[in-house]
Protein backbone atom coordinates (compact mmCIF):
# COMPACT_ATOMS: atom_id res chain seq x y z
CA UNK A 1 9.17 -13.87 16.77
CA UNK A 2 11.39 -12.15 14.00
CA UNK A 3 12.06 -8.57 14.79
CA UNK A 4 9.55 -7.74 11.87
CA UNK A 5 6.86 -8.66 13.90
CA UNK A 6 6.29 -7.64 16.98
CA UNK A 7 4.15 -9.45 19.81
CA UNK A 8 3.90 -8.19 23.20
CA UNK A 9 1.37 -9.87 24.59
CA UNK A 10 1.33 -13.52 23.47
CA UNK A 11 -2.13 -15.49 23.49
CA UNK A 12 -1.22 -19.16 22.50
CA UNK A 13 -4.61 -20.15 22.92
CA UNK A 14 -6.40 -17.21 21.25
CA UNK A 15 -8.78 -18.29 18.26
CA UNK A 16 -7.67 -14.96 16.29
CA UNK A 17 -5.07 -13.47 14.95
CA UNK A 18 -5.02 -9.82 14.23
CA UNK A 19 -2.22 -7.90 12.34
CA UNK A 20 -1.41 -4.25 12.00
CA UNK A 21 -0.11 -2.22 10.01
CA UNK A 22 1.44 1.10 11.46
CA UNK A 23 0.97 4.76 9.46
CA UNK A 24 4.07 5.40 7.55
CA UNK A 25 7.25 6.82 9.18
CA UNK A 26 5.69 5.47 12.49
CA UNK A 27 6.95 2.58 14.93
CA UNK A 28 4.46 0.13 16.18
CA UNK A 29 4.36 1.78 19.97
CA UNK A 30 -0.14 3.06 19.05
CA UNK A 31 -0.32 -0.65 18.06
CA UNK A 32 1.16 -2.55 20.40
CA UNK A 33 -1.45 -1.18 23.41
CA UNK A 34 -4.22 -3.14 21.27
CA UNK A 35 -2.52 -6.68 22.63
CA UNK A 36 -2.90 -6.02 26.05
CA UNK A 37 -6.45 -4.18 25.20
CA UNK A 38 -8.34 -6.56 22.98
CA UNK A 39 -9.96 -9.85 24.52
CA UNK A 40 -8.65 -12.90 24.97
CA UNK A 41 -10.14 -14.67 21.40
CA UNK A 42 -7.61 -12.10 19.72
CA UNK A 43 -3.99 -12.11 19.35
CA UNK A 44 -2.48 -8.80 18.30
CA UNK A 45 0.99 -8.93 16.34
CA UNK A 46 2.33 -5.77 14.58
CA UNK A 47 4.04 -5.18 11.70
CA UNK A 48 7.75 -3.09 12.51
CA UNK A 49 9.54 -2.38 9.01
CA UNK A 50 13.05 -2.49 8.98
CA UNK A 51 14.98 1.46 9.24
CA UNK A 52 13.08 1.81 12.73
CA UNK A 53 13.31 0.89 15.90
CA UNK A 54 15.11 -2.12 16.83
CA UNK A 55 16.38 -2.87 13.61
CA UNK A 56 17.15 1.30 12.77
CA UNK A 57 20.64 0.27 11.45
CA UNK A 58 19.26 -1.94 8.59
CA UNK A 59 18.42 -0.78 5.08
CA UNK A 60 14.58 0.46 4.27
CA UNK A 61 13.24 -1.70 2.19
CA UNK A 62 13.27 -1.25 -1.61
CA UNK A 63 9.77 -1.96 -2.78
CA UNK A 64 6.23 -3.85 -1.82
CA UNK A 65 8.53 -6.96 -2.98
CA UNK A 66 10.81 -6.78 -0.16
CA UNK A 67 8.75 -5.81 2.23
CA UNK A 68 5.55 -8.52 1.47
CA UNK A 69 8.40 -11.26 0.96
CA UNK A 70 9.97 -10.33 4.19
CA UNK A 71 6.37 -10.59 6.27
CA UNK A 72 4.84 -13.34 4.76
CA UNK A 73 8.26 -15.66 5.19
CA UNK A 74 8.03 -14.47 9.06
CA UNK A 75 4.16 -14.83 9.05
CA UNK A 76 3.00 -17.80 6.64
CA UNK A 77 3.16 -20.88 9.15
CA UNK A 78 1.09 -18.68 11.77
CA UNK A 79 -1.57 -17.26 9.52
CA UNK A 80 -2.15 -20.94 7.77
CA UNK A 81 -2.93 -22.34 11.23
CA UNK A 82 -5.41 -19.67 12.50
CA UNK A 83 -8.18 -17.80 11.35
CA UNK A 84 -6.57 -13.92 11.13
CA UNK A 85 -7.21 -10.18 10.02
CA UNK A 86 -5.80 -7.33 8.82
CA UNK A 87 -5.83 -3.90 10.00
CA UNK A 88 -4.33 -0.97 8.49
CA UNK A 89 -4.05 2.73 9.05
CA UNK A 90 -3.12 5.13 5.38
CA UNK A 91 0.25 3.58 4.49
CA UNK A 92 -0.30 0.65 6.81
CA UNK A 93 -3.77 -0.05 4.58
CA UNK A 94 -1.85 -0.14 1.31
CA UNK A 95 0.23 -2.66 2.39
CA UNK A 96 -2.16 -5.18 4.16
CA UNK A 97 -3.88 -5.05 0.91
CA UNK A 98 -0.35 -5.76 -1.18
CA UNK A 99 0.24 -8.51 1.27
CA UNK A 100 -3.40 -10.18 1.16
CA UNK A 101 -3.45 -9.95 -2.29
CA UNK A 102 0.19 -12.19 -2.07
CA UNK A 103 -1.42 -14.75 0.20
CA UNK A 104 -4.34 -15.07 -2.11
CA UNK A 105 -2.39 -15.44 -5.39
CA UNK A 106 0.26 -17.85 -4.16
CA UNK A 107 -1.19 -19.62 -1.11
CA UNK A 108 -4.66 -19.43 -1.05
CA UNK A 109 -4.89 -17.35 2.26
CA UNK A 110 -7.83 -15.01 2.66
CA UNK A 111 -7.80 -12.60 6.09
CA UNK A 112 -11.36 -13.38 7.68
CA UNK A 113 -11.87 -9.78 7.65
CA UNK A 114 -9.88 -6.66 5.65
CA UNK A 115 -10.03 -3.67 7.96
CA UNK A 116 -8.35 -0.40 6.12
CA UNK A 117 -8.38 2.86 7.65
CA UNK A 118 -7.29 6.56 6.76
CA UNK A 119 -6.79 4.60 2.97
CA UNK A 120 -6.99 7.15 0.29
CA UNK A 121 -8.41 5.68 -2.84
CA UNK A 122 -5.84 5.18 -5.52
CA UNK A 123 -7.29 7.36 -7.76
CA UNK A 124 -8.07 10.21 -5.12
CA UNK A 125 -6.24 13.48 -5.10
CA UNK A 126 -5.33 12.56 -1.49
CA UNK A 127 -3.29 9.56 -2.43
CA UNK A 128 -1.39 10.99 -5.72
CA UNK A 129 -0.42 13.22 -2.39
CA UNK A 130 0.40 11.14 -0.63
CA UNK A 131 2.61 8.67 -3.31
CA UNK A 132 4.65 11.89 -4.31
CA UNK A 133 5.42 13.21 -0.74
CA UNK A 134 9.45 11.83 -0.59
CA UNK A 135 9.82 14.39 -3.40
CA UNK A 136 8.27 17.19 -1.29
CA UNK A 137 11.05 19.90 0.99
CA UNK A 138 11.30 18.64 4.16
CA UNK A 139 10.08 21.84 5.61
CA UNK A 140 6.97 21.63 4.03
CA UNK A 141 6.53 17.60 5.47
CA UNK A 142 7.18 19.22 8.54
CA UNK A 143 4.29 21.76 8.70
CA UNK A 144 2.01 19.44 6.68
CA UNK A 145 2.92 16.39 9.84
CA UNK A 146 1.87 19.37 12.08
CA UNK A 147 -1.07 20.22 10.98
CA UNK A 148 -2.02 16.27 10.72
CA UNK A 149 -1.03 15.33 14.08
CA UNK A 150 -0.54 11.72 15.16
CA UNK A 151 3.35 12.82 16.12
CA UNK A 152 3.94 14.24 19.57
CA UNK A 153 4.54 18.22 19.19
CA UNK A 154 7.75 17.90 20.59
CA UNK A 155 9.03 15.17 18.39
CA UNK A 156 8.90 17.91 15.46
CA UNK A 157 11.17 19.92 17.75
CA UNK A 158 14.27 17.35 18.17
CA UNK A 159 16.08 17.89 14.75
CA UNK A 160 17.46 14.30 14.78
CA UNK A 161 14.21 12.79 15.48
CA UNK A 162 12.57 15.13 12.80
CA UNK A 163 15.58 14.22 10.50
CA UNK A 164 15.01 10.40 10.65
CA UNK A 165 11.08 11.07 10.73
CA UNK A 166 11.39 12.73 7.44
CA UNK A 167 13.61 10.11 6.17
CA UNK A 168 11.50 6.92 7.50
CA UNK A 169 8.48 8.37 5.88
CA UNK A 170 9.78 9.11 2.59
CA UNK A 171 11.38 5.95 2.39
CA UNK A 172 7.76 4.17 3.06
CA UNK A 173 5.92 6.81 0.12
CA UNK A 174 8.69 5.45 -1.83
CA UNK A 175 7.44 1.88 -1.64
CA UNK A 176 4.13 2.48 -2.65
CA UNK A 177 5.00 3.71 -5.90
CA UNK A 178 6.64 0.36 -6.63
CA UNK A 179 2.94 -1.27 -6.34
CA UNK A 180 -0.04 -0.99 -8.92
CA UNK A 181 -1.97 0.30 -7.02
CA UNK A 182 -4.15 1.87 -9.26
CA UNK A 183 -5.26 -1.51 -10.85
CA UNK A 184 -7.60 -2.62 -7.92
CA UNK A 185 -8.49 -6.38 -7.81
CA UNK A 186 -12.39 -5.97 -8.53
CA UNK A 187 -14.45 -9.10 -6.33
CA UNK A 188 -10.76 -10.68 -6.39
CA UNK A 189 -11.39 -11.40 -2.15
CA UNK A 190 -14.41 -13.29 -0.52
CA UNK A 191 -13.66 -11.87 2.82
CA UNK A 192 -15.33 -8.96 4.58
CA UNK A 193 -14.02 -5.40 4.14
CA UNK A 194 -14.31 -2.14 6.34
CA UNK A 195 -12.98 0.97 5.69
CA UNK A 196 -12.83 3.73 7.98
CA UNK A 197 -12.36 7.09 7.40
CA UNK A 198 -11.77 10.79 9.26
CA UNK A 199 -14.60 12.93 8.55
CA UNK A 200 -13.02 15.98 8.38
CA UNK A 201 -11.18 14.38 5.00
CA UNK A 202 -13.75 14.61 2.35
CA UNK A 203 -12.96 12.97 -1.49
CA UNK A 204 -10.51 10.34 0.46
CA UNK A 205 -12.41 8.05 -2.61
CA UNK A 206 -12.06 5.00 0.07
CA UNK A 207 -15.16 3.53 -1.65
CA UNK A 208 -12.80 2.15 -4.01
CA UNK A 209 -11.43 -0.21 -1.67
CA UNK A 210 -15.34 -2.13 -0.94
CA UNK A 211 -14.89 -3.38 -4.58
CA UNK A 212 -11.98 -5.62 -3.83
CA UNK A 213 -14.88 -8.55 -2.75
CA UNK A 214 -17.60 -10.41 -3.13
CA UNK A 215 -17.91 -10.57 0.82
CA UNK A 216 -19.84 -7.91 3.10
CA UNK A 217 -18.68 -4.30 3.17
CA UNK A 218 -19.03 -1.22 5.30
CA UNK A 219 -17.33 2.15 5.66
CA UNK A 220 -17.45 4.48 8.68
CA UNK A 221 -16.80 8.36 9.12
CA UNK A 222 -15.81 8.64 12.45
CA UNK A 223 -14.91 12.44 13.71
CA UNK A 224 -11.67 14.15 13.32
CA UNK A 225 -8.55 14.35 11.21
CA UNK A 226 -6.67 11.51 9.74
CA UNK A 227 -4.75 10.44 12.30
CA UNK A 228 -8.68 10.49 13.97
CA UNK A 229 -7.79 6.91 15.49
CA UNK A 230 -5.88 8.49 18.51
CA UNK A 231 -8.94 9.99 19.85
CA UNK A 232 -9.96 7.85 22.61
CA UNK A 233 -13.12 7.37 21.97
CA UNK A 234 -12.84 6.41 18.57
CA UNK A 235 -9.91 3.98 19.34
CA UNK A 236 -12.67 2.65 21.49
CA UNK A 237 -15.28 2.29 18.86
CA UNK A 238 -12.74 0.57 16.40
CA UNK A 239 -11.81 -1.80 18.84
CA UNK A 240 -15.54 -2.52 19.85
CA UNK A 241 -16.18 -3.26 16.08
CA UNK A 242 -13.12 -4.99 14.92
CA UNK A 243 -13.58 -7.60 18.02
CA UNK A 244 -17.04 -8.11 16.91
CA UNK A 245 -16.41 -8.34 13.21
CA UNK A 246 -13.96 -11.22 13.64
CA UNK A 247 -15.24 -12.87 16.37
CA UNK A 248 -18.68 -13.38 14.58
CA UNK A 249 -16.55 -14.22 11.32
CA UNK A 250 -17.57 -17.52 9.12
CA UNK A 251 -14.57 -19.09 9.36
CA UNK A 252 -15.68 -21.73 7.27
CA UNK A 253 -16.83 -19.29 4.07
């Protein structure tokens, strides 16, 4: 596979494909555990951005342009032969939406299922936030990434890994200002859509998002903070529910 995609446990013969979509600033290390974890139906690929990780020397991409171009010319042959889904976490959501809305437009492609999590509706107070935090001091990204969680205490105390943390992230906010976001495709998708949400975030206006189809919908509050999806036990009960979501998919709706 192309470096934007990473793969670590193959499943050739796996009837599903699943794709995620990291938290921005992030690598795809949370991710990459769900290959090994998920059954056997299920093939888990993740989505790895270029400015990180094995590719850390190439340019950030400049827009949702780039960066949908770049994974569906990596991803179109694969998702066309297989049934497949999307799953997102906050900045990771936002762009499994820009790129399913891409495969519907110009190939037709619909993800069985839509799975977006931590995913501020556009018009929330959260995600005007959230689009404007590359123009916040990087102290204050800092304190706010404490406070948060979801990066290991001691990450926050290496100042070059805090320097190209702060610099990764921004560079992701950045892209999501390049995308209307705000002008939601109402019913535009037939597929099934989930949202799931931290319940110690109130107003994250994720509602928004179940108006995107015509298809089933369903939000959850699960407990904790945003990055609530490192909590075992509700990294459990996501993976419980996204295996049976797509594995009793209609494949043929």
């Amino acid at each position: 596979m192309d470096k934007l995609v990473f793969r670590p446990y193959k499943r050739p013969n796996a009837l599903y494909r699943l794709i995620c979509f990291p938290w921005a600033g992030s690598n795809c290390s949370f991710f990459a555990r769900w290959g090994e974890i998920f059954s056997s139906t299920i093939e888990v690929s993740v989505i790895r951005l270029p400015g990180r990780e094995c590719h850390a020397k190439e340019p950030f991409a400049k827009d949702m342009t780039e960066v949908i171009n770049k994974i569906t010319s990596v991803l179109l042959k694969e998702l066309q032969e297989k049934p497949f889904a999307f799953f997102g976490h906050s900045f990771g959501s936002y762009v499994s939406y820009a790129l399913a809305v891409h495969l519907k437009e110009e190939y037709g492609l619909e993800p069985v299922h839509l799975f977006l999590s931590g995913a501020y509706g556009p018009q929330s107070e959260y995600f005007s936030l959230l689009s404007k935090s590359h123009e916040i001091e990087d102290s204050r990204i800092l304190e706010y990434l404490d406070v948060l969680g979801g990066v290991p205490p001691e990450f926050l105390q290496n100042e070059q890994i805090t320097r190209h943390l702060i610099l990764t992230l921004k560079q992701d906010q950045k892209i999501l200002q390049t995308y209307p976001f705000h002008d939601i495709r109402r019913k535009y998708f037939t597929c099934d859509v989930t949202c799931f949400n931290a319940s110690d975030e109130t107003k994250q206006g994720s509602e928004a998002w179940l108006a995107v189809t015509s298809g089933d919908t369903a939000s959850y509050n699960l407990p904790g903070s945003h990055f609530y999806l490192l909590e075992p036990s509700n990294e459990t009960f996501l993976i419980e529910h996204i295996t049976k979501c797509i594995e009793n998919s209609d494949i043929l709706k």
